[in-house]
Protein backbone atom coordinates (compact mmCIF):
# COMPACT_ATOMS: atom_id res chain seq x y z
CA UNK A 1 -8.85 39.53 -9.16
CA UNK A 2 -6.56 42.29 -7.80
CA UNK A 3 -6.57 40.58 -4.37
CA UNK A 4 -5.83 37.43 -5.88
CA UNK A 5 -2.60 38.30 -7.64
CA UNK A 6 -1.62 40.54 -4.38
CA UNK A 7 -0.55 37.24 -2.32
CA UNK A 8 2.21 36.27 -5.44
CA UNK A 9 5.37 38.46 -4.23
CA UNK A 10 7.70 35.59 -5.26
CA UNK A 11 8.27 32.76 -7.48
CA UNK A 12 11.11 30.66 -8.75
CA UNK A 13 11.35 29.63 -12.14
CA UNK A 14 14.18 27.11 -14.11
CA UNK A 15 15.61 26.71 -17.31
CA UNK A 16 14.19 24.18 -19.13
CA UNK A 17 15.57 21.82 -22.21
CA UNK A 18 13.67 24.35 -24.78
CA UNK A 19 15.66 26.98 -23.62
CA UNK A 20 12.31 28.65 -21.46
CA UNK A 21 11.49 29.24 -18.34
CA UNK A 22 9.36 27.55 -16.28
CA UNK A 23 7.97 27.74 -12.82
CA UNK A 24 9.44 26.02 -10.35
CA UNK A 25 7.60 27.34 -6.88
CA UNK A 26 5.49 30.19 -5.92
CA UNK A 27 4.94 31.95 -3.03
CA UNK A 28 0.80 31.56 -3.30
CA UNK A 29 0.87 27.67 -4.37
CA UNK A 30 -2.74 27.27 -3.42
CA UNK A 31 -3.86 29.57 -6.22
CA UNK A 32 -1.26 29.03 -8.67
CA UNK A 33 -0.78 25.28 -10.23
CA UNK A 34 3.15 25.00 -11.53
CA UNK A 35 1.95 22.67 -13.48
CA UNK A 36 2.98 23.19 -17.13
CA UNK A 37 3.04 26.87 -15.97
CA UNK A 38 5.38 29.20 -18.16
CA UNK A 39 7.45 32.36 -17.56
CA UNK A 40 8.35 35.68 -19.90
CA UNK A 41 11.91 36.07 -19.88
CA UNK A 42 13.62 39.84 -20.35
CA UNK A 43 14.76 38.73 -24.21
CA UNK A 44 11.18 37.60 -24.78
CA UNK A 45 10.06 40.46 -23.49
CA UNK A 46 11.62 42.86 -25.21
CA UNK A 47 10.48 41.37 -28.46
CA UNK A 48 7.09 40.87 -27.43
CA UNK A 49 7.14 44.95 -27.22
CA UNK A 50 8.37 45.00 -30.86
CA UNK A 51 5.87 43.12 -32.38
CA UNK A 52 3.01 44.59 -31.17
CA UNK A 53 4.24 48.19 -32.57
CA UNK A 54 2.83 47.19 -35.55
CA UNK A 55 -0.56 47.05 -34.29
CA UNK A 56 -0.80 50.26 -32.60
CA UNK A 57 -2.45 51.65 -35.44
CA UNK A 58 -5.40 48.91 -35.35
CA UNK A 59 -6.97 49.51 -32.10
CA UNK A 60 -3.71 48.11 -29.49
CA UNK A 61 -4.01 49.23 -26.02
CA UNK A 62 -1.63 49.13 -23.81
CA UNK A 63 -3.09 49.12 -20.35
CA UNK A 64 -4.58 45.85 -21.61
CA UNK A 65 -0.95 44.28 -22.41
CA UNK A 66 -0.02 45.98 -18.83
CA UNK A 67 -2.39 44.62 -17.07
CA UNK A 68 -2.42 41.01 -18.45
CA UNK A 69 1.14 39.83 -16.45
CA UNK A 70 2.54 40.17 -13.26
CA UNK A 71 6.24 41.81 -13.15
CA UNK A 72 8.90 40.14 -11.34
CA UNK A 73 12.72 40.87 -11.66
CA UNK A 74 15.71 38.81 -10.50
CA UNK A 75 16.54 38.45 -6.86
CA UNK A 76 18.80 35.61 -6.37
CA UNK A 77 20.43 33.27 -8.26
CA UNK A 78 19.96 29.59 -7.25
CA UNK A 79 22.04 28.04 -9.08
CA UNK A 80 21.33 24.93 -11.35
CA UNK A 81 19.28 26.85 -13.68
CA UNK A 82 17.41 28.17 -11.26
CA UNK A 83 16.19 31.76 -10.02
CA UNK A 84 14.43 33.12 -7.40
CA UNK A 85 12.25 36.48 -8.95
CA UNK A 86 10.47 39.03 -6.63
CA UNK A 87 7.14 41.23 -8.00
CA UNK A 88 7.89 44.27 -8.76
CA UNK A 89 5.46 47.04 -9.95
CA UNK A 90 7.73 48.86 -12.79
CA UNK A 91 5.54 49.49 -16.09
CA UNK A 92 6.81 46.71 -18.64
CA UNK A 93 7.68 50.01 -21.80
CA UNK A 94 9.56 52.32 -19.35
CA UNK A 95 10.93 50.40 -16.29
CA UNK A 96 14.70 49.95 -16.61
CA UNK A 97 14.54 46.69 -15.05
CA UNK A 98 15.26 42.91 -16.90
CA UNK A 99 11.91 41.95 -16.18
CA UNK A 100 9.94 38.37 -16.13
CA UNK A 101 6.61 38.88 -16.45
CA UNK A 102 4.04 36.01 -15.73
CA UNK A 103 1.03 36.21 -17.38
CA UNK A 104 -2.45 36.25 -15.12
CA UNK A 105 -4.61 33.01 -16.12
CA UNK A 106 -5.56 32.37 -12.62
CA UNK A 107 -8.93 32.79 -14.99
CA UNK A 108 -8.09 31.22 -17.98
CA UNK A 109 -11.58 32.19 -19.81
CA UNK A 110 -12.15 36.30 -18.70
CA UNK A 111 -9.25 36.77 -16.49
CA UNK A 112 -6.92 39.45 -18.19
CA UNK A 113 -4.58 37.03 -20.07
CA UNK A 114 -7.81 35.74 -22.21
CA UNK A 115 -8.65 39.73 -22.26
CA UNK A 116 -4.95 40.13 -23.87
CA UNK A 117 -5.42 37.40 -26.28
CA UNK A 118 -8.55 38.30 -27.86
CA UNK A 119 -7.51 41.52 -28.19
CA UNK A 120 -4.35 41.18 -30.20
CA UNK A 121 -6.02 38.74 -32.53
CA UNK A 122 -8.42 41.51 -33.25
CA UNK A 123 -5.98 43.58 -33.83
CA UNK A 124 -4.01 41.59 -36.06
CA UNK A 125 -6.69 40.63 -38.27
CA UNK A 126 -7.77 44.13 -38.75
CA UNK A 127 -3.91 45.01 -39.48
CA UNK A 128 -3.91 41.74 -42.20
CA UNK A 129 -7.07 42.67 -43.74
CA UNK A 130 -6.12 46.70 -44.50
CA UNK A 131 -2.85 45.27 -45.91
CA UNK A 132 -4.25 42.30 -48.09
CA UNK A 133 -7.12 41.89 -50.49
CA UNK A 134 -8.36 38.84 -49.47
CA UNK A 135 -11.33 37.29 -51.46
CA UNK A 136 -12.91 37.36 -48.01
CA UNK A 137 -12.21 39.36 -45.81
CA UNK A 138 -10.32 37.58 -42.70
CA UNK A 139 -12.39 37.06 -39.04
CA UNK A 140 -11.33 37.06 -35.61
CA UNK A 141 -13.22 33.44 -35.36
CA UNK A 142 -11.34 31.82 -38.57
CA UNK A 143 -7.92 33.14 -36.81
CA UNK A 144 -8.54 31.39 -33.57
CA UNK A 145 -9.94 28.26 -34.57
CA UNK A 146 -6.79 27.96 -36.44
CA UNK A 147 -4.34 28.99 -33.65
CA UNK A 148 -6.77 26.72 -30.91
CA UNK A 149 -6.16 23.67 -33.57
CA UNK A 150 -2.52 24.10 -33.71
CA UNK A 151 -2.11 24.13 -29.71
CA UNK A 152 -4.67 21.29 -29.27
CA UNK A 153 -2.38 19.18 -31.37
CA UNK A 154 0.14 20.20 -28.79
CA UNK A 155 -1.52 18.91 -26.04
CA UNK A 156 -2.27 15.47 -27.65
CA UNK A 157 1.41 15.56 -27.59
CA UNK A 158 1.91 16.04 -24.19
CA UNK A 159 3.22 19.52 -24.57
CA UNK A 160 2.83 22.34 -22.78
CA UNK A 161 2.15 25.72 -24.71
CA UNK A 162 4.66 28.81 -23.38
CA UNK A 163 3.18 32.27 -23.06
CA UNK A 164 5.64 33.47 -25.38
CA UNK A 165 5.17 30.51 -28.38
CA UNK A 166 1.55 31.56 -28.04
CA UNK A 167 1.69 35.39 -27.77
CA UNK A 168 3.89 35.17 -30.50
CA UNK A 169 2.02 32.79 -33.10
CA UNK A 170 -1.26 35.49 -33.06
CA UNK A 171 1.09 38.66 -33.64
CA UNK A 172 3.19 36.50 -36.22
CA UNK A 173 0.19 35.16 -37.63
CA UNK A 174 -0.09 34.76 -41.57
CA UNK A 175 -2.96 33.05 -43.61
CA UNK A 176 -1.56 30.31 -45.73
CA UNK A 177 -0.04 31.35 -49.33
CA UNK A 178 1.16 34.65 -47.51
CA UNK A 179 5.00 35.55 -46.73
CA UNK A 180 5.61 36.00 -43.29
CA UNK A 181 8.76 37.85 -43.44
CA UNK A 182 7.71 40.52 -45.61
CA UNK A 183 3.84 40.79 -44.67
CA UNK A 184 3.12 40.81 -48.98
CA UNK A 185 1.09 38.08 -51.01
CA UNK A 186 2.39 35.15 -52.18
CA UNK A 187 3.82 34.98 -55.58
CA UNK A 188 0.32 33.06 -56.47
CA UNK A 189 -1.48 35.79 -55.32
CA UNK A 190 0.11 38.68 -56.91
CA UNK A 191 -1.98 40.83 -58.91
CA UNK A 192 -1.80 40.47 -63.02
CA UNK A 193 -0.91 44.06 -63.96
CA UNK A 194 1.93 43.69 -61.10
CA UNK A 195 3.47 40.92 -63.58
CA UNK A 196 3.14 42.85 -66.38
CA UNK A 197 4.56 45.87 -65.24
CA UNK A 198 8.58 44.77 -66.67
CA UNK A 199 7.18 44.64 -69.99
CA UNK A 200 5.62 47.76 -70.31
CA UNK A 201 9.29 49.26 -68.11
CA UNK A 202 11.05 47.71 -71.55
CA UNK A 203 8.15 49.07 -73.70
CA UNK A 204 8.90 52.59 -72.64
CA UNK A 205 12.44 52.01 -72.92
CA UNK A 206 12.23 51.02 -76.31
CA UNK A 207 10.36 53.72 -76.91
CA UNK A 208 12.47 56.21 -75.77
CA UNK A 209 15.90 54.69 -77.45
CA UNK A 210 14.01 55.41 -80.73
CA UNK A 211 13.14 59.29 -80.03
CA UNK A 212 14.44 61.03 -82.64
CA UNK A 213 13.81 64.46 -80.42
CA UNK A 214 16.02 62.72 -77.84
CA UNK A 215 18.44 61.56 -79.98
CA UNK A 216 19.31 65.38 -81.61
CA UNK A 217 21.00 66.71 -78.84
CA UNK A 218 23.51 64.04 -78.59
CA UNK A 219 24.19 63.44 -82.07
CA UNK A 220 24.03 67.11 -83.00
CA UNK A 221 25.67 68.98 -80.18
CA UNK A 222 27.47 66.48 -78.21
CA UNK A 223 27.62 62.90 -78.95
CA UNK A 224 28.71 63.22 -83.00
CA UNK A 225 31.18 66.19 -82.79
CA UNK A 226 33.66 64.35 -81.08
CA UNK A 227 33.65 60.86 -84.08
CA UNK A 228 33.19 64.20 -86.43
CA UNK A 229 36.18 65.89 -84.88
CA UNK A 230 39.07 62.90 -84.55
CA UNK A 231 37.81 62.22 -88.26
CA UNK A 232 38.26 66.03 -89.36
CA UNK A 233 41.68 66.05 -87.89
CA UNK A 234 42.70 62.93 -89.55
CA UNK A 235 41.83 64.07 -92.85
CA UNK A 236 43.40 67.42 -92.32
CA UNK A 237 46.45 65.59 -91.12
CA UNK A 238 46.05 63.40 -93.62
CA UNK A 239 45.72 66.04 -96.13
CA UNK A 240 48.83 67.87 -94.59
CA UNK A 241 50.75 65.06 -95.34
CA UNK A 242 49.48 64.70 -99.01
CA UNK A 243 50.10 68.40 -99.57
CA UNK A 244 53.78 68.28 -98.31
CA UNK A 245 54.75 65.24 -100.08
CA UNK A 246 52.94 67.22 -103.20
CA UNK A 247 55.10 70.45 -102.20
CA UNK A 248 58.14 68.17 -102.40
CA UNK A 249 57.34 66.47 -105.54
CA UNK A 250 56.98 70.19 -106.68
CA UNK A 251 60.26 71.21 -105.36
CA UNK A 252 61.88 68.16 -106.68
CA UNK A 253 60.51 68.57 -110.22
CA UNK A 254 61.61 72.46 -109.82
CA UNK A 255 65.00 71.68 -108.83
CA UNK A 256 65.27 68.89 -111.68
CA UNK A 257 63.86 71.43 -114.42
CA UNK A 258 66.72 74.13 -113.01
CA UNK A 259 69.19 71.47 -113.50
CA UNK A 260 67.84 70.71 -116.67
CA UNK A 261 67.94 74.50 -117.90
CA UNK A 262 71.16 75.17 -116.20
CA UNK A 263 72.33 72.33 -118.37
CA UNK A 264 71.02 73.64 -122.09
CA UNK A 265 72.24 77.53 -120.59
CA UNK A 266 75.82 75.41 -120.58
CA UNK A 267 75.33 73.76 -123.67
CA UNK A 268 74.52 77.22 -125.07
CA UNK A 269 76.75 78.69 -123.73
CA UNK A 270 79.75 76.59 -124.50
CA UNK A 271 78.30 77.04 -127.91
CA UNK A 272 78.66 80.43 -128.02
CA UNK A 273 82.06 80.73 -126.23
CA UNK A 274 84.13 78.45 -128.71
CA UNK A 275 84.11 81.57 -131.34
CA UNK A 276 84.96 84.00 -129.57
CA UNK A 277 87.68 82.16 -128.08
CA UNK A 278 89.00 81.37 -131.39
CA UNK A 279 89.11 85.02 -132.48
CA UNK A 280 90.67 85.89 -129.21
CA UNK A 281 93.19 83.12 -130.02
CA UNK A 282 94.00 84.41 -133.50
CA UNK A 283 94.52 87.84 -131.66
């Protein structure tokens, strides 16, 4: 297989309507039908290597993702869409390189391509079953009769499935009811006691509004003495004012009593005088 791939040092590829690439011309055209044959771009590339980080933890390899494209990076532009790549031998995680990679189906059924694809559906059914609880567990068979359905229907249509659409729609892949964005169950198929957990959140709530032991501190220490203390000084200021409007009524009723006894010491006193004036007038 090795000696196969070794006579491919070139290829040109073109932009196609879908935004893709395709190629165009290869330097090894007896091996390698253009036919309907499909191109990695850098972008795609790059987040090919994100999604399969997921997956390291079920069983991924690598070397098998290494070894299942050939690496090519830009050499000349050709204008109108298209570009001339040469191979290159740069590891696709660490090179530094914008690299296309074509993938190897020179044999589509054990060549390493097919290798790479049975591999990440493994993986990503044993990463779907260890997050779900399915009813049944999920198999590598069910998963690719459904993704072999979905690209035959493509093929009635004439179209031709890119590397990327299909790399893409195994490490993407979600059973039906199941959110793909979040990688959680379905709202159908969320678990009873995971509904009824707001309830029992107001339950304890409730509860703990009406605990007496946790009410003490505020209304004892903290939370009464302030109402208690604007009340307190109200009333004493209030009482204040009661006490010096009493201490005037006091004052008033003194002063009206002296002027009241200063009048009856004048009436007395005028009473008294008159006789002794009239003896000092006789005098």
């Amino acid at each position: 297989m090795a000696k196969a791939t070794s006579t491919l040092d070139w290829c040109i590829v073109r932009l196609g309507d879908d935004h893709n690439w395709w190629v165009a011309e290869t330097s090894d055209p007896v091996r390698w039908d253009v036919d309907g044959l499909s191109i990695v771009d850098p972008r795609q590339l790059a987040h090919l290597i994100e999604l399969v980080d997921p997956v390291r933890d079920y069983g991924f390899d690598q070397d098998v993702f290494e070894s299942a494209f050939i690496r090519f990076r830009i050499d000349k532009d050709l204008g109108e869409g298209k570009v001339r790549l040469k191979r290159v031998k740069d590891s696709l995680f660490d090179s530094e390189e914008k690299l296309f990679v074509l993938a190897d189906v020179l044999d589509e059924e054990n060549g390493p391509y097919a290798d790479l694809l049975d591999h990440l559906t493994r993986c990503r059914v044993k990463l779907l079953n260890d997050l779900f609880a399915f009813e049944a567990k999920l198999s590598v068979d069910e998963v690719e009769d459904e993704l072999r359905e979905e690209q035959n229907s493509h093929f009635i249509q004439g179209k031709a499935v890119h590397t990327f659409e299909e790399l893409t729609s195994i490490l993407d892949y979600m059973p039906a009811g199941y959110d793909t964005d979040d990688e959680a169950p379905a709202k159908g198929a969320e678990d009873e006691s995971d509904v009824d957990l707001p309830d029992l959140e107001e339950a304890e709530e409730e509860k703990l509004k009406n605990d007496e032991s946790l009410k003490w501190d505020e209304d004892e220490e903290g939370g009464a003495e302030k109402p208690a203390d604007e009340g307190e000084k109200k009333k004493k200021k209030k009482k204040k004012g009661d006490d010096d409007d009493t201490d005037d009524d006091a004052d008033e009723d003194d002063e009206d009593s002296d002027d009241e006894d200063d009048d009856d010491d004048d009436e007395d006193s005028d009473d008294g005088e008159k006789p002794k004036r009239k003896t000092k007038a006789k005098r």
